[in-house]
PDB file of N, CA and C in Angstrom:
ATOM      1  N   UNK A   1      21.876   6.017  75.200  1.00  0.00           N
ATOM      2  CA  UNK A   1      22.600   6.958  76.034  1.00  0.00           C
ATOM      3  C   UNK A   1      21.731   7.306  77.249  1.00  0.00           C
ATOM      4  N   UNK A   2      22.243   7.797  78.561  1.00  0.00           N
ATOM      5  CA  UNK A   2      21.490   7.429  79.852  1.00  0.00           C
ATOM      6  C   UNK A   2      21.085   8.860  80.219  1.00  0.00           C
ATOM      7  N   UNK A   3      20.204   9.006  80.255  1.00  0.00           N
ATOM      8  CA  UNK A   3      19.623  10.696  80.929  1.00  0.00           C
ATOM      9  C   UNK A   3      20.470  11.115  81.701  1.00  0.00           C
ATOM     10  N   UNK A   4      20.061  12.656  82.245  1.00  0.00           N
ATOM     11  CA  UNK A   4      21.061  13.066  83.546  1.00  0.00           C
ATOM     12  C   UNK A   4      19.901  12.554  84.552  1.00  0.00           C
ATOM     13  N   UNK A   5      18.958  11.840  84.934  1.00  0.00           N
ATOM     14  CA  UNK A   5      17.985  12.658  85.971  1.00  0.00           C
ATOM     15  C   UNK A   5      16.978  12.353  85.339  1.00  0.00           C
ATOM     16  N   UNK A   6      15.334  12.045  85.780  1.00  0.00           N
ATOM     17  CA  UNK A   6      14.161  12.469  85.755  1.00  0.00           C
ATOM     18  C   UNK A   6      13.927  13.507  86.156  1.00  0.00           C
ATOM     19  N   UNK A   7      12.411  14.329  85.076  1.00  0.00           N
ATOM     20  CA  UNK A   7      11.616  15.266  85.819  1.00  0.00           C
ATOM     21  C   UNK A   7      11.228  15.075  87.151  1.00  0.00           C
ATOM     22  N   UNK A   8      11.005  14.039  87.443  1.00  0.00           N
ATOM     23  CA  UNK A   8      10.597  14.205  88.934  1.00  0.00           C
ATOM     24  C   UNK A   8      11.382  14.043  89.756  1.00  0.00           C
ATOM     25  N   UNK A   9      13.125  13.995  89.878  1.00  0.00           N
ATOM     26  CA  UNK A   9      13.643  14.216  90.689  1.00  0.00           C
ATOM     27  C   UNK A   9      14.122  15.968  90.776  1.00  0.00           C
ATOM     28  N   UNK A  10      13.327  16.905  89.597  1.00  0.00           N
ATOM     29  CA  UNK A  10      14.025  17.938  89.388  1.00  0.00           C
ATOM     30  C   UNK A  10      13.972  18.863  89.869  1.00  0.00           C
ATOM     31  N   UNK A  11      14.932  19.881  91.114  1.00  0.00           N
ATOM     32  CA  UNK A  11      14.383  20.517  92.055  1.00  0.00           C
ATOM     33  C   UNK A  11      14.445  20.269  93.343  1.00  0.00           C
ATOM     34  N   UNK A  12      14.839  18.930  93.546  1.00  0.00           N
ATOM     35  CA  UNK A  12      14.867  18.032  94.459  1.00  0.00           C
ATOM     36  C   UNK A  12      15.556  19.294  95.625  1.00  0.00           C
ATOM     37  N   UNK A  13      16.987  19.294  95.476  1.00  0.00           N
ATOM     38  CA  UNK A  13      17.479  19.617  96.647  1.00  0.00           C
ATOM     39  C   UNK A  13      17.649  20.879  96.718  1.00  0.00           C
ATOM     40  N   UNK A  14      17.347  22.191  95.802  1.00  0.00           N
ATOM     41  CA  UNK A  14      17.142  23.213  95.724  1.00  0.00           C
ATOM     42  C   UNK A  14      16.269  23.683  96.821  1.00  0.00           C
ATOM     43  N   UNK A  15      15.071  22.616  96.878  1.00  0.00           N
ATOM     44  CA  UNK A  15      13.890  23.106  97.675  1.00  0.00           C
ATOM     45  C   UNK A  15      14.296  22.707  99.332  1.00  0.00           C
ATOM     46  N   UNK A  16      14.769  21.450  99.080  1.00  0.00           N
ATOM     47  CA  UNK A  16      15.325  20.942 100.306  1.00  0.00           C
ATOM     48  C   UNK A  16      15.955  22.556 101.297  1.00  0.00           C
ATOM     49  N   UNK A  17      16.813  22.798 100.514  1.00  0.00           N
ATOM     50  CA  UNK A  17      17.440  23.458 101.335  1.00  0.00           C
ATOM     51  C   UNK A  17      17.122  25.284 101.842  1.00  0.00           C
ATOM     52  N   UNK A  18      17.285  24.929 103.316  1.00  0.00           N
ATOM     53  CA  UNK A  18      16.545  26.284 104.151  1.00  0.00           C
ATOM     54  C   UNK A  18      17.297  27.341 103.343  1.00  0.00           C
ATOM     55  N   UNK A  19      15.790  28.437 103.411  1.00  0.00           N
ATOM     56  CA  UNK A  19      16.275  29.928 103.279  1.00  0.00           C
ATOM     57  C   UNK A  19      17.154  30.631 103.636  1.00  0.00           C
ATOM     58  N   UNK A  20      18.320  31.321 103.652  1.00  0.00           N
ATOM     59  CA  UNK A  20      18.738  32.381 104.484  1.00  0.00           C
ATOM     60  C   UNK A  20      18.705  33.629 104.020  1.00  0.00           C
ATOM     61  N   UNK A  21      18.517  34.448 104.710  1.00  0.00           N
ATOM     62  CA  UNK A  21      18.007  35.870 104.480  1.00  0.00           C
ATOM     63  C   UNK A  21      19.496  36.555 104.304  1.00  0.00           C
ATOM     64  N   UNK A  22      19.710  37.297 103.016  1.00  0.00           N
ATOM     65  CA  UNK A  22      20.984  37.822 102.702  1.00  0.00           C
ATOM     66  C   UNK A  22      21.713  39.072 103.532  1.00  0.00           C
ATOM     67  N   UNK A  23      22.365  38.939 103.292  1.00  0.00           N
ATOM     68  CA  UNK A  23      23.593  39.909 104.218  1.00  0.00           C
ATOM     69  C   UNK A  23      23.435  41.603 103.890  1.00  0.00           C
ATOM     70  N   UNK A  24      23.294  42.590 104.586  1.00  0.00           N
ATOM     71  CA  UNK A  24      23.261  43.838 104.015  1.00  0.00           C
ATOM     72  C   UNK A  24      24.314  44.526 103.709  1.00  0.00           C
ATOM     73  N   UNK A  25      24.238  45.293 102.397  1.00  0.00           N
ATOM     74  CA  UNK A  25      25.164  45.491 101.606  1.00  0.00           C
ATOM     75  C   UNK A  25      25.587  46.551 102.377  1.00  0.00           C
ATOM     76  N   UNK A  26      26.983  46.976 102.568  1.00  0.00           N
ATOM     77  CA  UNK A  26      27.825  48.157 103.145  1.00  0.00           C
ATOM     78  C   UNK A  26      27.961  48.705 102.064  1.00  0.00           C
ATOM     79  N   UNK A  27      28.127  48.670 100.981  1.00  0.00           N
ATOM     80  CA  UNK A  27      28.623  50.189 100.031  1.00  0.00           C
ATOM     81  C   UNK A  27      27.780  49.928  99.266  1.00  0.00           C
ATOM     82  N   UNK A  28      27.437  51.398  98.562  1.00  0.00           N
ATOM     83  CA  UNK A  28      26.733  52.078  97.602  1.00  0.00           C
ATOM     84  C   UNK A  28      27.096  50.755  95.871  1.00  0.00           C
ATOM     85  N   UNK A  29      26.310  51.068  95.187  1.00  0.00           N
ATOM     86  CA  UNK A  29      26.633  50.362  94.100  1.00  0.00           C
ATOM     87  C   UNK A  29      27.803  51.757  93.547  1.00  0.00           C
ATOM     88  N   UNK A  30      28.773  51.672  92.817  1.00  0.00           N
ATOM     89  CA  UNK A  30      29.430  52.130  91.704  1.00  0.00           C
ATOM     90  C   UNK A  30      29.479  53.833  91.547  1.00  0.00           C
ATOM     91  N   UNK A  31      27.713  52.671  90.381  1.00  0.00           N
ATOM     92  CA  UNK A  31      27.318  54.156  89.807  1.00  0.00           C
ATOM     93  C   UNK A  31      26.998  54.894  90.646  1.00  0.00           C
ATOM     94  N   UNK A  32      26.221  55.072  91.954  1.00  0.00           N
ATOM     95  CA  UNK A  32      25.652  55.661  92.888  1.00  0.00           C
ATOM     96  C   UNK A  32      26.680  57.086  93.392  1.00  0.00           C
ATOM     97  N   UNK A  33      27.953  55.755  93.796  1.00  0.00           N
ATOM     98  CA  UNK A  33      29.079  56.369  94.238  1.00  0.00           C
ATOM     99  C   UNK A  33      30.004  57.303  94.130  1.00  0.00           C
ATOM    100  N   UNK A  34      30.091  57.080  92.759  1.00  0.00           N
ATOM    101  CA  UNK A  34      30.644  57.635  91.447  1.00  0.00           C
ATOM    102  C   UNK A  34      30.125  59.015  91.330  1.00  0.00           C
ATOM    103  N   UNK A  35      28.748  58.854  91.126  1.00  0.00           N
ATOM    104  CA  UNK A  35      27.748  60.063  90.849  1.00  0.00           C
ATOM    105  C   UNK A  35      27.986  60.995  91.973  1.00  0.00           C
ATOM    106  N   UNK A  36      27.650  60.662  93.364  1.00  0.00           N
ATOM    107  CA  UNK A  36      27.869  61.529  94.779  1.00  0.00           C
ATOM    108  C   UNK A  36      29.445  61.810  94.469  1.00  0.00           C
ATOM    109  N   UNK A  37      30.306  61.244  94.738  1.00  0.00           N
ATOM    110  CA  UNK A  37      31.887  61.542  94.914  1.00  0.00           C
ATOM    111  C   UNK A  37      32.085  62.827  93.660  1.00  0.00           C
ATOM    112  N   UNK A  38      31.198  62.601  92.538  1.00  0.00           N
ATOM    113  CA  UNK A  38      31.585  64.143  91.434  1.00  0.00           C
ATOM    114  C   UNK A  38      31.010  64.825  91.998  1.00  0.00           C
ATOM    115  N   UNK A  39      30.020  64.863  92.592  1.00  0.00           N
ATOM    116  CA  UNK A  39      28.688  65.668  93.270  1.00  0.00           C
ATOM    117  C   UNK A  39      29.562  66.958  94.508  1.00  0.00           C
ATOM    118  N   UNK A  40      29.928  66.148  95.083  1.00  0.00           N
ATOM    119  CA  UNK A  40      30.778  66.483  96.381  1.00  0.00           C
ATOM    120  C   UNK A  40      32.300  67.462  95.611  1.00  0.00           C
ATOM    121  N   UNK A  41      32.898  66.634  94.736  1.00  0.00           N
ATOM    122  CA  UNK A  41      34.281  67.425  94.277  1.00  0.00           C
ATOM    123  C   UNK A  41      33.577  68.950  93.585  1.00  0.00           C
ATOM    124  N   UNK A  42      32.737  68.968  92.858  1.00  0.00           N
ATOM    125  CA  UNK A  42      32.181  70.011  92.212  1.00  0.00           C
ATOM    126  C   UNK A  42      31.667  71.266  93.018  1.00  0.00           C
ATOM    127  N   UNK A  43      31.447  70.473  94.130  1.00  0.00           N
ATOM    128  CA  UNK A  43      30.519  71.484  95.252  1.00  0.00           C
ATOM    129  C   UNK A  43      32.121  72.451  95.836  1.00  0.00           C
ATOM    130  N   UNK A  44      33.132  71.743  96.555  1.00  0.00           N
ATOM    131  CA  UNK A  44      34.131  72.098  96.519  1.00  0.00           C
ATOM    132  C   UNK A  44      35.161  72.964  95.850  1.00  0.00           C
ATOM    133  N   UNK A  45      35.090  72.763  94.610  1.00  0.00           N
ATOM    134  CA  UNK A  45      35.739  73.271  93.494  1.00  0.00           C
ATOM    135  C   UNK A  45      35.109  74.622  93.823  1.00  0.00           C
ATOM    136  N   UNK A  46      33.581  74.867  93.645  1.00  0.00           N
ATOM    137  CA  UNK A  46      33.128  75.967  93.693  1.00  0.00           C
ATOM    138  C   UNK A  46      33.116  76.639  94.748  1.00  0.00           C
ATOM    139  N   UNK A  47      33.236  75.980  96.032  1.00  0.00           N
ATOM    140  CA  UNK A  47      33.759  76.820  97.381  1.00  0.00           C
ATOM    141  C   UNK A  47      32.380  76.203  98.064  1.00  0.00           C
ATOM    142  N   UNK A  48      31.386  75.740  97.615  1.00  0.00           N
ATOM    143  CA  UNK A  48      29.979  75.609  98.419  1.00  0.00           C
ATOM    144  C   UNK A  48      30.195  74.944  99.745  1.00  0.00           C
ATOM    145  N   UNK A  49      29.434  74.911 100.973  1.00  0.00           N
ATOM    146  CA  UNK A  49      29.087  73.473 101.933  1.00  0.00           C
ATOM    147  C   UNK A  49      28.922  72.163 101.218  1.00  0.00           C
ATOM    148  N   UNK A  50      29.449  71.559 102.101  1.00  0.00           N
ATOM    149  CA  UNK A  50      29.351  70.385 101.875  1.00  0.00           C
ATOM    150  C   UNK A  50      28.614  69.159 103.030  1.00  0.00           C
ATOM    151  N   UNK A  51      27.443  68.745 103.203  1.00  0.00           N
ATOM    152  CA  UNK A  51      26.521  68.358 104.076  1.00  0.00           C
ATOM    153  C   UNK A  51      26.814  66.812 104.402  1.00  0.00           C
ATOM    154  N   UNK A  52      26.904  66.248 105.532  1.00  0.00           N
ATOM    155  CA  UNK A  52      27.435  65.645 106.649  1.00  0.00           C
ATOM    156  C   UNK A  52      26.825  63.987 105.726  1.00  0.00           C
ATOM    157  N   UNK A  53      25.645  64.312 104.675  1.00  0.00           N
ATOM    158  CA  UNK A  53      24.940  63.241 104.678  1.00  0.00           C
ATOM    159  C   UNK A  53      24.510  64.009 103.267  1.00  0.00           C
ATOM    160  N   UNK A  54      25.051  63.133 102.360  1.00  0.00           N
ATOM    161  CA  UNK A  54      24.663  63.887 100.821  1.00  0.00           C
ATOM    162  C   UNK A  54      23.219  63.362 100.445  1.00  0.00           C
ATOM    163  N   UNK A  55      21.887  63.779 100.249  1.00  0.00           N
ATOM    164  CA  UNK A  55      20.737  62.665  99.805  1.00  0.00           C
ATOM    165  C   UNK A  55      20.935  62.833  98.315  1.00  0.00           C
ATOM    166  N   UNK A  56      20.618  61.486  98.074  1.00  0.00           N
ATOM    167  CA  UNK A  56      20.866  61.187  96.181  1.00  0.00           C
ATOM    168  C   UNK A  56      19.754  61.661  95.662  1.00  0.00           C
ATOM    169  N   UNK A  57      18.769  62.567  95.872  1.00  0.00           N
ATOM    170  CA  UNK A  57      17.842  63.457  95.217  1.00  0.00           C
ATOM    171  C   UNK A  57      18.834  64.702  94.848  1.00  0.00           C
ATOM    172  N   UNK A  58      19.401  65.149  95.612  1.00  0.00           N
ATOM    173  CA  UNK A  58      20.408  66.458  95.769  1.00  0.00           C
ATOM    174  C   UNK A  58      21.118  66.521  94.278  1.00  0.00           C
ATOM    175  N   UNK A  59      21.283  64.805  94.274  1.00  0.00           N
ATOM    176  CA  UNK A  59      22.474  65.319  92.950  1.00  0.00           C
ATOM    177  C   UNK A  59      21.641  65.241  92.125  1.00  0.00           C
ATOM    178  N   UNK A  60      22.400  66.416  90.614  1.00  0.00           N
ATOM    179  CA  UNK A  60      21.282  66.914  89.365  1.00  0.00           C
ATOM    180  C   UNK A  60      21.743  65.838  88.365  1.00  0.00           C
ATOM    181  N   UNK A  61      20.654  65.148  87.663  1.00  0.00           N
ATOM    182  CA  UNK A  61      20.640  64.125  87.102  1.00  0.00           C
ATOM    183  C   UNK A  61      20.492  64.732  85.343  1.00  0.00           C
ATOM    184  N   UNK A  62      21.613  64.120  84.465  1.00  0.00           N
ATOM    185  CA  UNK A  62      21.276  64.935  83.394  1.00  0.00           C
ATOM    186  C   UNK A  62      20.362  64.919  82.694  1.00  0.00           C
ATOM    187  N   UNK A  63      19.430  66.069  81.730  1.00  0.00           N
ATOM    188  CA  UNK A  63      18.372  65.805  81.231  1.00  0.00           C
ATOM    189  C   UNK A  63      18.292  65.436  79.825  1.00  0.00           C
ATOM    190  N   UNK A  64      17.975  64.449  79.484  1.00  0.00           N
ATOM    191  CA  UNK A  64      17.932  64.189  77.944  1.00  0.00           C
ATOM    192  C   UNK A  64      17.407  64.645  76.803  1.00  0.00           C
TER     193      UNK A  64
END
């Protein structure tokens, strides 16, 4: 039965091919999102300000 390939062809065109430097992500992951968007409704609910630019230190992270 016939191999796929030698070790030494292995890698071959992986390497061949140029780098490109990845695209920057526009939205928050999920969880991030998720977390701020309760962050923000809660602040509301209670009547508080609500700041132009939420920093993800701000929101209270639960303690175990």
């Amino acid at each position: 039965m016939p191999t796929h390939g030698s070790m030494t062809k292995a890698g071959k065109v992986r390497n061949q091919t140029p780098k490109i430097p990845p695209k920057p992500k526009r939205n928050l992951p999920p969880r991030i999102r998720n977390r701020r968007e309760y962050w923000i409704r809660k602040r509301r609910e209670a009547g508080l300000p609500i700041p132009t630019v939420v920093p993800p230190s701000s929101v209270p992270r639960k303690k175990s």
